[in-house]
PDB file of N, CA and C in Angstrom:
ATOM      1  N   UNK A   1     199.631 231.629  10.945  1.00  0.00           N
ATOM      2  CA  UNK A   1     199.326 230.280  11.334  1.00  0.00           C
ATOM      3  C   UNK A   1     197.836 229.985  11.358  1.00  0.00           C
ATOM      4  N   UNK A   2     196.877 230.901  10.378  1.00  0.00           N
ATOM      5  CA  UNK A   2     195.447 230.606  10.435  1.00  0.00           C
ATOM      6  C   UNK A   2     195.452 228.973   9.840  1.00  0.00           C
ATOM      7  N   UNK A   3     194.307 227.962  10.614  1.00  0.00           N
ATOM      8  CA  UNK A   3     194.527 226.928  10.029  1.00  0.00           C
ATOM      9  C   UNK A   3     195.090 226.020  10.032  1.00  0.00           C
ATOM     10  N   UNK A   4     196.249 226.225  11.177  1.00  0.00           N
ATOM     11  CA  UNK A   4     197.525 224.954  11.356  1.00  0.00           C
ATOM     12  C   UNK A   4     196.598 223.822  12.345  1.00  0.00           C
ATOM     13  N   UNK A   5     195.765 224.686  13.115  1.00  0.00           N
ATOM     14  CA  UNK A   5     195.067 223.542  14.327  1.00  0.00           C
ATOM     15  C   UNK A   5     193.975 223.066  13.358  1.00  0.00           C
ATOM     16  N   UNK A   6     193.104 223.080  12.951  1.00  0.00           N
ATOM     17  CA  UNK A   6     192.040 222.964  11.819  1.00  0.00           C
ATOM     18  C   UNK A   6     192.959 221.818  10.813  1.00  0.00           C
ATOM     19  N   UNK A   7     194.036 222.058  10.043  1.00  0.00           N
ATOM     20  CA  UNK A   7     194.723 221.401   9.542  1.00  0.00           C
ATOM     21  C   UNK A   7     195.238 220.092  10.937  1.00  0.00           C
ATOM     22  N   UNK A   8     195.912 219.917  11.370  1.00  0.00           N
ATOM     23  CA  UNK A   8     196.320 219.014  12.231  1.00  0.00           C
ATOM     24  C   UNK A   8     195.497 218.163  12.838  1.00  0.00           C
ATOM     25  N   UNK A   9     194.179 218.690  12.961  1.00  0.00           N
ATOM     26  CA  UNK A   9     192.994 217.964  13.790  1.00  0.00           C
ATOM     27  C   UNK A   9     192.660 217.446  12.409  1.00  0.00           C
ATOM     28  N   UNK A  10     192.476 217.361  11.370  1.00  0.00           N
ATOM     29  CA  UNK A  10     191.858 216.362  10.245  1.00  0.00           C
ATOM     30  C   UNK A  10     193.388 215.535   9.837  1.00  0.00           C
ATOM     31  N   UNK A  11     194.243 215.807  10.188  1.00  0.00           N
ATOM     32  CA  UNK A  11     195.241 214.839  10.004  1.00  0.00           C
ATOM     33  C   UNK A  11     194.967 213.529  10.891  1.00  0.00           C
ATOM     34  N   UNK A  12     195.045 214.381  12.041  1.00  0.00           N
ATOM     35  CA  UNK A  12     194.608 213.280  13.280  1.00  0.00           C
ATOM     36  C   UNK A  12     193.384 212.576  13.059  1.00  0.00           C
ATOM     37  N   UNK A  13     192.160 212.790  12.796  1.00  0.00           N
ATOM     38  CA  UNK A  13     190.636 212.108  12.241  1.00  0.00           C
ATOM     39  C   UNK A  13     191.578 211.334  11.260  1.00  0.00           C
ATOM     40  N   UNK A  14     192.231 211.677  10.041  1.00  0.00           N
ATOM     41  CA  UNK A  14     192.270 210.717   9.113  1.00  0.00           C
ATOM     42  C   UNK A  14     193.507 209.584   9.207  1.00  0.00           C
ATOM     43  N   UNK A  15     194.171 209.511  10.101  1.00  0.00           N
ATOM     44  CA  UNK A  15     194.972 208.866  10.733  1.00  0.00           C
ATOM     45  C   UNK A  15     194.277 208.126  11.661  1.00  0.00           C
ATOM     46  N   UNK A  16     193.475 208.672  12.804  1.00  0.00           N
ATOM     47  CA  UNK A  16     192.430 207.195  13.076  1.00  0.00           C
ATOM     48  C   UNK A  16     191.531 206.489  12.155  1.00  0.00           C
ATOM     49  N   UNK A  17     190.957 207.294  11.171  1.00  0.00           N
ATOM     50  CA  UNK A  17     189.810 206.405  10.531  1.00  0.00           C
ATOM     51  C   UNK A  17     190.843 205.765   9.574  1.00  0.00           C
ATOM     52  N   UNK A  18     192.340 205.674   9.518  1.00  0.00           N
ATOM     53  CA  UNK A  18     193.029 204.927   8.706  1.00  0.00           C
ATOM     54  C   UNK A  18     192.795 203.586   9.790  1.00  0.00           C
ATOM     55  N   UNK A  19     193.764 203.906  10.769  1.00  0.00           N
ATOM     56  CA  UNK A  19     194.096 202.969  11.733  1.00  0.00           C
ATOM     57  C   UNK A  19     193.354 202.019  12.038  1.00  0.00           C
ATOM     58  N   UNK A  20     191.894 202.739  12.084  1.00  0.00           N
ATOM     59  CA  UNK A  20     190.807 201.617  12.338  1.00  0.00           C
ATOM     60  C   UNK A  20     189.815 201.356  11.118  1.00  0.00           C
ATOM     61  N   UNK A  21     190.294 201.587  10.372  1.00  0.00           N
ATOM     62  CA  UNK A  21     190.168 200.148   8.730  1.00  0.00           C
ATOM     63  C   UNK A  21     191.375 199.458   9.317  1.00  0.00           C
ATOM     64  N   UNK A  22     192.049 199.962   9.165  1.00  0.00           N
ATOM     65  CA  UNK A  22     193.369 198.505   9.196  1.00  0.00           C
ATOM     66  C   UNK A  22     193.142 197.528  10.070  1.00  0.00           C
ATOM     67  N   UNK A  23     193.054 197.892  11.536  1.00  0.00           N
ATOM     68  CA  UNK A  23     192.630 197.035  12.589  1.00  0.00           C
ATOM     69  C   UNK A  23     191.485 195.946  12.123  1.00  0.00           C
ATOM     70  N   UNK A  24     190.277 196.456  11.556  1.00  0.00           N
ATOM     71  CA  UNK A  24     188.939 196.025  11.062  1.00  0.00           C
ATOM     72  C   UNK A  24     189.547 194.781  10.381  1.00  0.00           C
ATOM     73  N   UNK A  25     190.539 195.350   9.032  1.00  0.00           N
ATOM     74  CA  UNK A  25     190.455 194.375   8.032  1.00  0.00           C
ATOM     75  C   UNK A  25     191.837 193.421   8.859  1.00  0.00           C
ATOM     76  N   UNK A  26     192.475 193.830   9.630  1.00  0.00           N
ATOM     77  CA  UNK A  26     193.343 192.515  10.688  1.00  0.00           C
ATOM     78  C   UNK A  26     192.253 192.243  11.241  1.00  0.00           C
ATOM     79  N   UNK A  27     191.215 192.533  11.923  1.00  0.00           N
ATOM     80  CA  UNK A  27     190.572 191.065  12.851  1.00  0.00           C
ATOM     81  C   UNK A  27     189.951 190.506  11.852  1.00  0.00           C
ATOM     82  N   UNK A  28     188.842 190.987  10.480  1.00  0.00           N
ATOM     83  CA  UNK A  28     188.532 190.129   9.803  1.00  0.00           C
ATOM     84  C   UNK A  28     189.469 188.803   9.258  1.00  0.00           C
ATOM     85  N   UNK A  29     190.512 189.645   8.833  1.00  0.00           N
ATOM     86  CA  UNK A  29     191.190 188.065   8.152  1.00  0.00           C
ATOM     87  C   UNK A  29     191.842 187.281   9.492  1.00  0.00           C
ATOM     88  N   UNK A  30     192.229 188.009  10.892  1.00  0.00           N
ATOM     89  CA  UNK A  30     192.347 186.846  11.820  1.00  0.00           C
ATOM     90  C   UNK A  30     191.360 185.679  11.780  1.00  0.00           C
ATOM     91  N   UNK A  31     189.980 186.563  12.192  1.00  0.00           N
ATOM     92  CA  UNK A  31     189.171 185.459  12.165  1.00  0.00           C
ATOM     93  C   UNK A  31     188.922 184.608  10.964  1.00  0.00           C
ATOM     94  N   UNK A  32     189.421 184.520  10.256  1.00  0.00           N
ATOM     95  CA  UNK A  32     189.249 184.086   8.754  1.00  0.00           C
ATOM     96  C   UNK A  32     190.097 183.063   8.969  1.00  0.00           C
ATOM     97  N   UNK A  33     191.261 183.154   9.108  1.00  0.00           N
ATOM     98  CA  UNK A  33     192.671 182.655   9.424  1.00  0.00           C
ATOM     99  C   UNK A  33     192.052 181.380  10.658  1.00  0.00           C
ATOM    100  N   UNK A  34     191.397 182.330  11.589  1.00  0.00           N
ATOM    101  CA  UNK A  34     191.267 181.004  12.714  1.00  0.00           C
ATOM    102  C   UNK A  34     189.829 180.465  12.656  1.00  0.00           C
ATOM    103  N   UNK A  35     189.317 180.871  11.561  1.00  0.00           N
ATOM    104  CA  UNK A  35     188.123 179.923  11.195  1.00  0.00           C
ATOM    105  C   UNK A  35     188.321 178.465  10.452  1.00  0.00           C
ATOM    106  N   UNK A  36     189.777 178.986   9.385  1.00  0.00           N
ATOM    107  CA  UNK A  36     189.849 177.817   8.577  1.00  0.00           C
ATOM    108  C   UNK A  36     191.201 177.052   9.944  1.00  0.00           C
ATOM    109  N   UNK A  37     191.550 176.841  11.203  1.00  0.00           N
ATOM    110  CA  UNK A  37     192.007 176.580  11.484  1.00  0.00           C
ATOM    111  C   UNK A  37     190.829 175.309  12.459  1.00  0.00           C
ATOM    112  N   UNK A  38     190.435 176.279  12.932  1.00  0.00           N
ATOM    113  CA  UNK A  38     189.406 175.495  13.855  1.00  0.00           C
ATOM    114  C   UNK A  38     188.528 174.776  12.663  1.00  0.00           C
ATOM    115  N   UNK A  39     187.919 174.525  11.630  1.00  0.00           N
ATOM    116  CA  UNK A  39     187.686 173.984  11.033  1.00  0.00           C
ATOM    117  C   UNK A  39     188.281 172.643  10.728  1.00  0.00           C
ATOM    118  N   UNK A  40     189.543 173.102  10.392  1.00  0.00           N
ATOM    119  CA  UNK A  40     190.449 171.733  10.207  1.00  0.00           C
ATOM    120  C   UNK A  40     190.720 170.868  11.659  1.00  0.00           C
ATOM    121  N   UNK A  41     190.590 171.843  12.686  1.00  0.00           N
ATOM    122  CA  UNK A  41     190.822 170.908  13.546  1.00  0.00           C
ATOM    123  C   UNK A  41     189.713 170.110  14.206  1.00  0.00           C
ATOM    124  N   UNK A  42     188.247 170.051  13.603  1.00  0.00           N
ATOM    125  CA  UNK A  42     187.115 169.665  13.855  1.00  0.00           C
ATOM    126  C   UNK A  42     186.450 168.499  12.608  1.00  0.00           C
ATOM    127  N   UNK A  43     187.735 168.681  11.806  1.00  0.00           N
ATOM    128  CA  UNK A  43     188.043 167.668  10.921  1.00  0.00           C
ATOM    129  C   UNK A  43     186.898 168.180   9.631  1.00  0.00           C
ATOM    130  N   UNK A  44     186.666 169.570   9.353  1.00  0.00           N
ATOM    131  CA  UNK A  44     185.611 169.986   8.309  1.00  0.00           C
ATOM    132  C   UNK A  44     186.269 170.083   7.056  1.00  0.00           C
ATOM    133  N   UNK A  45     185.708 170.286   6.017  1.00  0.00           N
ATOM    134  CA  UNK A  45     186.595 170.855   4.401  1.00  0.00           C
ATOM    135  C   UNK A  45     185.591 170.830   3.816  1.00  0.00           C
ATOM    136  N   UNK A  46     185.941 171.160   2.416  1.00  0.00           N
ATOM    137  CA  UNK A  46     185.054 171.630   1.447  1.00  0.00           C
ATOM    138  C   UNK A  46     183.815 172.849   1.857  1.00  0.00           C
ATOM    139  N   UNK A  47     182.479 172.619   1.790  1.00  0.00           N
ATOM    140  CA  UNK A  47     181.481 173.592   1.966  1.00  0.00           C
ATOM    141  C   UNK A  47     181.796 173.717   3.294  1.00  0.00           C
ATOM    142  N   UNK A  48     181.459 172.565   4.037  1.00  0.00           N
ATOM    143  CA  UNK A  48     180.972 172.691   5.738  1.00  0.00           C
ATOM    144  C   UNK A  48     182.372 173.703   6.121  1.00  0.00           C
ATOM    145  N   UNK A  49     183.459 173.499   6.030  1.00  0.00           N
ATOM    146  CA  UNK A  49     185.019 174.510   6.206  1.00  0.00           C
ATOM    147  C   UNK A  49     184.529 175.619   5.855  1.00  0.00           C
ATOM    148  N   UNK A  50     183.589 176.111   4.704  1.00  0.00           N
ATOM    149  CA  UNK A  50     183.665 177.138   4.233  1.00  0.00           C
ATOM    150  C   UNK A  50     182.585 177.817   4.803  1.00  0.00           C
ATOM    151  N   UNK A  51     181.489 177.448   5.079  1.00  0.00           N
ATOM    152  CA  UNK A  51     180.387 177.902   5.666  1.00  0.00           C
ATOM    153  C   UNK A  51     180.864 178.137   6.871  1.00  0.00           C
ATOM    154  N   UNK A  52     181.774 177.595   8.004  1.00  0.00           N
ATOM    155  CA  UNK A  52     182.089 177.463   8.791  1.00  0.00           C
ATOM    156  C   UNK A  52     182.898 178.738   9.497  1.00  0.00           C
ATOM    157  N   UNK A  53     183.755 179.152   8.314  1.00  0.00           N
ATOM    158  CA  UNK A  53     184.882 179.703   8.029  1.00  0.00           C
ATOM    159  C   UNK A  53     183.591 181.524   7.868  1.00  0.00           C
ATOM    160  N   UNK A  54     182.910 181.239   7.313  1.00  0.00           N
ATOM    161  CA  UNK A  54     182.195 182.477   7.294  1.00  0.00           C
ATOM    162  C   UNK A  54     181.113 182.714   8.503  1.00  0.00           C
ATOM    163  N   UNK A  55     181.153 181.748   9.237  1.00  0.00           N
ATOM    164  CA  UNK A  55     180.286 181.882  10.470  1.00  0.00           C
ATOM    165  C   UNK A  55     180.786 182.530  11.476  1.00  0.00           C
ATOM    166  N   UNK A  56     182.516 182.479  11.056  1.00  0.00           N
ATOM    167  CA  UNK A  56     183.402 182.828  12.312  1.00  0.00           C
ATOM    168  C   UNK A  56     183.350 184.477  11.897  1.00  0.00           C
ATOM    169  N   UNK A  57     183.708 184.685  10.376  1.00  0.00           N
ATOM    170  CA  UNK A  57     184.055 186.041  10.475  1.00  0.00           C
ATOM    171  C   UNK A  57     182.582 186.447  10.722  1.00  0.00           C
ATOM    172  N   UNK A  58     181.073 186.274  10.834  1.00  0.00           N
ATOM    173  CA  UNK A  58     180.378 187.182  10.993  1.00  0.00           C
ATOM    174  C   UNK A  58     180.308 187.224  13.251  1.00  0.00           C
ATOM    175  N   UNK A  59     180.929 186.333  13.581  1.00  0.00           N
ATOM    176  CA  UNK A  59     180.357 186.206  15.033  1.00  0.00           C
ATOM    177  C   UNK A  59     181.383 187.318  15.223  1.00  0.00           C
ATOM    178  N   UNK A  60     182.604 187.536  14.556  1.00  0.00           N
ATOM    179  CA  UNK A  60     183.611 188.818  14.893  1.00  0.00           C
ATOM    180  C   UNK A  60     182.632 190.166  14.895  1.00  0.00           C
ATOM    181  N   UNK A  61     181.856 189.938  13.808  1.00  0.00           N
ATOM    182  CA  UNK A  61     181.095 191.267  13.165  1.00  0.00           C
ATOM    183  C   UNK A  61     180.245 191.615  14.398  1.00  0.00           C
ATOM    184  N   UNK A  62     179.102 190.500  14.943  1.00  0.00           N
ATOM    185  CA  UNK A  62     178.242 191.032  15.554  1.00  0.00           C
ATOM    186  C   UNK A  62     179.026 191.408  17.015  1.00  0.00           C
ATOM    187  N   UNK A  63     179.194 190.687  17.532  1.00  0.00           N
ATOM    188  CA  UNK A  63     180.105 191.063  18.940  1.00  0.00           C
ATOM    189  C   UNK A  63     179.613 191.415  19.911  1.00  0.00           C
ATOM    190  N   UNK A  64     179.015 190.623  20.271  1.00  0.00           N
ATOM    191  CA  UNK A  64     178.085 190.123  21.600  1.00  0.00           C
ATOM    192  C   UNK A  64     178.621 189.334  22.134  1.00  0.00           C
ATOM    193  N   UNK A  65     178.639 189.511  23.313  1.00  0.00           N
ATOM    194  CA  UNK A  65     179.457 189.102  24.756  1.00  0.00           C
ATOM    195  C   UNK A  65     181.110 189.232  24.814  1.00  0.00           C
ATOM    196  N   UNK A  66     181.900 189.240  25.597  1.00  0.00           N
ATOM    197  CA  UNK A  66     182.909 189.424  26.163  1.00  0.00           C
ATOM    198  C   UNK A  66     184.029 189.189  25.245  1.00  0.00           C
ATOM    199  N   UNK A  67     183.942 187.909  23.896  1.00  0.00           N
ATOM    200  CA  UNK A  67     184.479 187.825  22.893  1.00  0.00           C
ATOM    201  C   UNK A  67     184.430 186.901  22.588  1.00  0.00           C
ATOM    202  N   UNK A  68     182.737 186.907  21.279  1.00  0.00           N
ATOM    203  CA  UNK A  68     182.464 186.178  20.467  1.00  0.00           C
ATOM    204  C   UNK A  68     182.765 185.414  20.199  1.00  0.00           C
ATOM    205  N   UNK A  69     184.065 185.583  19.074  1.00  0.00           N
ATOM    206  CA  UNK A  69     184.958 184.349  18.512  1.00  0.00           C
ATOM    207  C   UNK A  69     185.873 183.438  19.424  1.00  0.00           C
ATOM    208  N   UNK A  70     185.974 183.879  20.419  1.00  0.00           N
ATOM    209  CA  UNK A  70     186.849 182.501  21.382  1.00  0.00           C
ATOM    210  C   UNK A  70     185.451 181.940  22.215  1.00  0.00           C
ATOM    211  N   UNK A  71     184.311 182.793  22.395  1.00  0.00           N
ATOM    212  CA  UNK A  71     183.209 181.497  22.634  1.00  0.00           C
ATOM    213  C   UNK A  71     182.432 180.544  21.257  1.00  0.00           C
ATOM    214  N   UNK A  72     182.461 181.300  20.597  1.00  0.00           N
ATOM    215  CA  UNK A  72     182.189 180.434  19.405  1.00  0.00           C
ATOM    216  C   UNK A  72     182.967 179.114  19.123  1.00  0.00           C
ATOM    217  N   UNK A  73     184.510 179.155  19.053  1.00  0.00           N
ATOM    218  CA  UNK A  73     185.179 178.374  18.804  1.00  0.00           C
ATOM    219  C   UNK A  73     185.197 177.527  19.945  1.00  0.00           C
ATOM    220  N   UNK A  74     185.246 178.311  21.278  1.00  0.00           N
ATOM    221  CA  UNK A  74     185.318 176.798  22.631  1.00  0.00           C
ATOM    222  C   UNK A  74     183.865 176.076  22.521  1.00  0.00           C
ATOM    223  N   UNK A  75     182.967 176.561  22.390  1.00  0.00           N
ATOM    224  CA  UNK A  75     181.606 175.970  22.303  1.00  0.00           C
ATOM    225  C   UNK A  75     181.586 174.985  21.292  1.00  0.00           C
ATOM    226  N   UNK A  76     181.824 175.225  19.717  1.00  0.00           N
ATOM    227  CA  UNK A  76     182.021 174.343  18.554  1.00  0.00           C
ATOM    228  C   UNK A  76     183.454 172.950  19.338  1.00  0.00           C
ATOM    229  N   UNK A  77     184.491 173.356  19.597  1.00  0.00           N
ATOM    230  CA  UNK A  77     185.138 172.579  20.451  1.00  0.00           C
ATOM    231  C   UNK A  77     184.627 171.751  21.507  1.00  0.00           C
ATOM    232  N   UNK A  78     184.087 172.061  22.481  1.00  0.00           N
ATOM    233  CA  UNK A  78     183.636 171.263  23.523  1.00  0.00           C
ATOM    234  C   UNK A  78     182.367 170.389  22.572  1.00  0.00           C
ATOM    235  N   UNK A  79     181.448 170.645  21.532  1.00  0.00           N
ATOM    236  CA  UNK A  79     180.724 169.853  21.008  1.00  0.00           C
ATOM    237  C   UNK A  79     181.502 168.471  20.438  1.00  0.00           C
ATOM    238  N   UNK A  80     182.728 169.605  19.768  1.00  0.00           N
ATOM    239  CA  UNK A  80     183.076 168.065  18.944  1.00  0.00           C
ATOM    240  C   UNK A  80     184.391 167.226  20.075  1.00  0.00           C
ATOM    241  N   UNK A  81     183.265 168.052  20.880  1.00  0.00           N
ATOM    242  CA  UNK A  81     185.115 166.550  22.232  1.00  0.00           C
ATOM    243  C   UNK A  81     186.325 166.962  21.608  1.00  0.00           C
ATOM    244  N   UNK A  82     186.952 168.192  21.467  1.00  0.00           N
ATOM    245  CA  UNK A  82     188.126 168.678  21.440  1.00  0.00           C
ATOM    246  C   UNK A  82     188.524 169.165  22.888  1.00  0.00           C
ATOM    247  N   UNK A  83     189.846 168.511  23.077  1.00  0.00           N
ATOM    248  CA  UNK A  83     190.735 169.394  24.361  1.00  0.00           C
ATOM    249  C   UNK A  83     191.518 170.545  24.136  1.00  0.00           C
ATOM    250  N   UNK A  84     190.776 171.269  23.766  1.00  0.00           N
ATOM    251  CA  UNK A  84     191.756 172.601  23.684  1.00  0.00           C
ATOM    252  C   UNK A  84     191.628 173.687  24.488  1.00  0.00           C
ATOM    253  N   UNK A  85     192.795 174.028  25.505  1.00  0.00           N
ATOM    254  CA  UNK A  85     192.302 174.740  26.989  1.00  0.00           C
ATOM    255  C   UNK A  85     191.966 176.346  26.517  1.00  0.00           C
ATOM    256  N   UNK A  86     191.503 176.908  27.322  1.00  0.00           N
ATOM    257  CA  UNK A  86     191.724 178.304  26.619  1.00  0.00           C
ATOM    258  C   UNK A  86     192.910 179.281  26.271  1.00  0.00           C
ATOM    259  N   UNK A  87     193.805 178.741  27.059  1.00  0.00           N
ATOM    260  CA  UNK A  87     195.233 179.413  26.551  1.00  0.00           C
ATOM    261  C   UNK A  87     195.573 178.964  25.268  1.00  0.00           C
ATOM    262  N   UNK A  88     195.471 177.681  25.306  1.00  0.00           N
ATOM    263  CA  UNK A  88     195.891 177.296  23.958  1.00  0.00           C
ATOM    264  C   UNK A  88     195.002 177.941  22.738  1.00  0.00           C
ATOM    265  N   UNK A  89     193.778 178.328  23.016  1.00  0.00           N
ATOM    266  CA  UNK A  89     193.035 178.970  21.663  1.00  0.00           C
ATOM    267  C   UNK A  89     193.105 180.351  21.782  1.00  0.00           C
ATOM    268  N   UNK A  90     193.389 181.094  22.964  1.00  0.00           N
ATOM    269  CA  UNK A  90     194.145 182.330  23.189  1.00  0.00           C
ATOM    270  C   UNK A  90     195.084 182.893  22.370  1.00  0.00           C
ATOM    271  N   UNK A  91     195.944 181.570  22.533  1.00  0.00           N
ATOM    272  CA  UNK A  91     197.511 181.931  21.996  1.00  0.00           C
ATOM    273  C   UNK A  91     197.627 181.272  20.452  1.00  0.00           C
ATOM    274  N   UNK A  92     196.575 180.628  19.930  1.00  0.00           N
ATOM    275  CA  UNK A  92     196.310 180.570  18.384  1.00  0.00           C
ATOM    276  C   UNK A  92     195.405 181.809  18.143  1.00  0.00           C
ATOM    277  N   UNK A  93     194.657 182.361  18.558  1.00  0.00           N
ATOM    278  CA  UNK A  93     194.165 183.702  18.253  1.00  0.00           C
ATOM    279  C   UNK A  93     194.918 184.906  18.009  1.00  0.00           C
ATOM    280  N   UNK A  94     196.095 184.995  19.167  1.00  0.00           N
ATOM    281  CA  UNK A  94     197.118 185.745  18.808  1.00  0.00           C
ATOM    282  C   UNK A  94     198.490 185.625  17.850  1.00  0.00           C
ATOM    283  N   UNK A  95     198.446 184.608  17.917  1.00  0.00           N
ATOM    284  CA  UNK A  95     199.236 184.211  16.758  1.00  0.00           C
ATOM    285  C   UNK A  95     198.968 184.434  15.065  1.00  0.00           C
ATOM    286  N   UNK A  96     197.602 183.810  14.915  1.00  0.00           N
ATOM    287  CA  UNK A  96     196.977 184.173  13.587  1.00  0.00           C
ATOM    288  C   UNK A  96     196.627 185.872  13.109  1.00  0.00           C
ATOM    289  N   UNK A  97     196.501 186.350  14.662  1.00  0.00           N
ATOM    290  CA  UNK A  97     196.292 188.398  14.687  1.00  0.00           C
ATOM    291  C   UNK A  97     197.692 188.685  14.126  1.00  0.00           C
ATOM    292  N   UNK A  98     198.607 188.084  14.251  1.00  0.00           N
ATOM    293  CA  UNK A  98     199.875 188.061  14.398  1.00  0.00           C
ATOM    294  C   UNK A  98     199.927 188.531  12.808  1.00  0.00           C
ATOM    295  N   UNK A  99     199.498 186.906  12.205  1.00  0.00           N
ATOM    296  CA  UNK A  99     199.652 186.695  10.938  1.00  0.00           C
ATOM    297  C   UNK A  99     199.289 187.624  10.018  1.00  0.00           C
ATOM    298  N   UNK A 100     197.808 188.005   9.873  1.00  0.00           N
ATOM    299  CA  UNK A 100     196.962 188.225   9.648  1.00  0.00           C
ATOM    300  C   UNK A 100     197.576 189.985   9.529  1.00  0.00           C
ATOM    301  N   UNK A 101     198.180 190.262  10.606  1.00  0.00           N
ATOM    302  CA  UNK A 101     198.397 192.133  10.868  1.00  0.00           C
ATOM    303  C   UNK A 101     199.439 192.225   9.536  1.00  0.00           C
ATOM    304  N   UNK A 102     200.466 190.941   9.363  1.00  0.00           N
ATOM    305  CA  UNK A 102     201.294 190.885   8.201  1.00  0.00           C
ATOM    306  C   UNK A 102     200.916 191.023   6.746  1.00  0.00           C
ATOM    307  N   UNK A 103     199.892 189.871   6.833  1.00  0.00           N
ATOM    308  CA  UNK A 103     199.352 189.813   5.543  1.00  0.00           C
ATOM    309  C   UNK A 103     198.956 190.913   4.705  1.00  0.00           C
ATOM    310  N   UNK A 104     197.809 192.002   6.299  1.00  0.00           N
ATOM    311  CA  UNK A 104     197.184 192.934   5.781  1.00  0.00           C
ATOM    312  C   UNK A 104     197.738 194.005   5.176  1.00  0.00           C
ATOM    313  N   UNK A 105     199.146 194.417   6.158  1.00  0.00           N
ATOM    314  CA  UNK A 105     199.977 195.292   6.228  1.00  0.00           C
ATOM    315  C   UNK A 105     201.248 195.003   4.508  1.00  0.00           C
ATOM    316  N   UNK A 106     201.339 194.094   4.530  1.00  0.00           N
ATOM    317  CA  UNK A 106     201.859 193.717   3.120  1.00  0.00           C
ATOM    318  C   UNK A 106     201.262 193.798   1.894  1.00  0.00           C
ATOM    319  N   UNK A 107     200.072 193.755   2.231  1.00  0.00           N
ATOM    320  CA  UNK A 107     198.685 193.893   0.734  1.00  0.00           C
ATOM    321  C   UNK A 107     198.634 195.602   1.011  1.00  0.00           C
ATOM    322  N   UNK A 108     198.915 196.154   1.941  1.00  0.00           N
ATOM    323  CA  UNK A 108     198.796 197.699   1.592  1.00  0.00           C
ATOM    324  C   UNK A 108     200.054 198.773   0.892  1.00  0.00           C
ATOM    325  N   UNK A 109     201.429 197.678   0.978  1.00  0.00           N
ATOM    326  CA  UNK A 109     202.213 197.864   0.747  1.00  0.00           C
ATOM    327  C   UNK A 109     202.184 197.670  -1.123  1.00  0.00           C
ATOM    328  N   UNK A 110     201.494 197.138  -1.677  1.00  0.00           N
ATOM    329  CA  UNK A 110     201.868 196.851  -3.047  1.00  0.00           C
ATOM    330  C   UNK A 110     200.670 197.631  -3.723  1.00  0.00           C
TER     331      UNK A 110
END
């Protein structure tokens, strides 16, 4: 059995550093997902949607303070006089993670 623990412990490393790409590329396209959402609901399209839409996935990237992307989005919200409570952008955050875990998980499948 020289090797079985040596063997098993790089299974385990490469089974997390799987796990967490996958995770990575689910919050990127969440936030992607709820960039072009909050966009539309701030009434944006074309460039400004799209610039918009890439502002969200980098505030995921840097990740400063408690969580970025739901202050990003309530802040852009409360500017444009949107009522949207925080549960409600909570539970579109989880919903689109939702989506998003599908999408990713289906593009690894083919």
């Amino acid at each position: 059995m020289p090797g079985s623990f040596d063997e098993r412990e790089k299974a385990y490393e490469a089974k997390w550093a799987h796990d967490e790409e996958l995770h990575f590329k689910v919050q990127a396209r969440r936030n992607k997902l709820l960039g072009l959402w909050a966009a539309n609901e701030m009434g944006l399209s074309g460039t400004p949607a799209d610039d918009y839409v890439k502002a969200m996935i980098q505030a995921g990237l840097i990740r400063k303070g408690a969580d970025p992307v739901f202050e990003k989005i309530q802040s852009d919200f409360t500017a444009h006089k949107l009522a949207h409570s925080k549960h409600a952008i909570h539970g579109k955050m989880e919903e689109l993670f939702h989506l998003a875990s599908e999408q990713v998980r289906s593009e690894q499948k083919s």
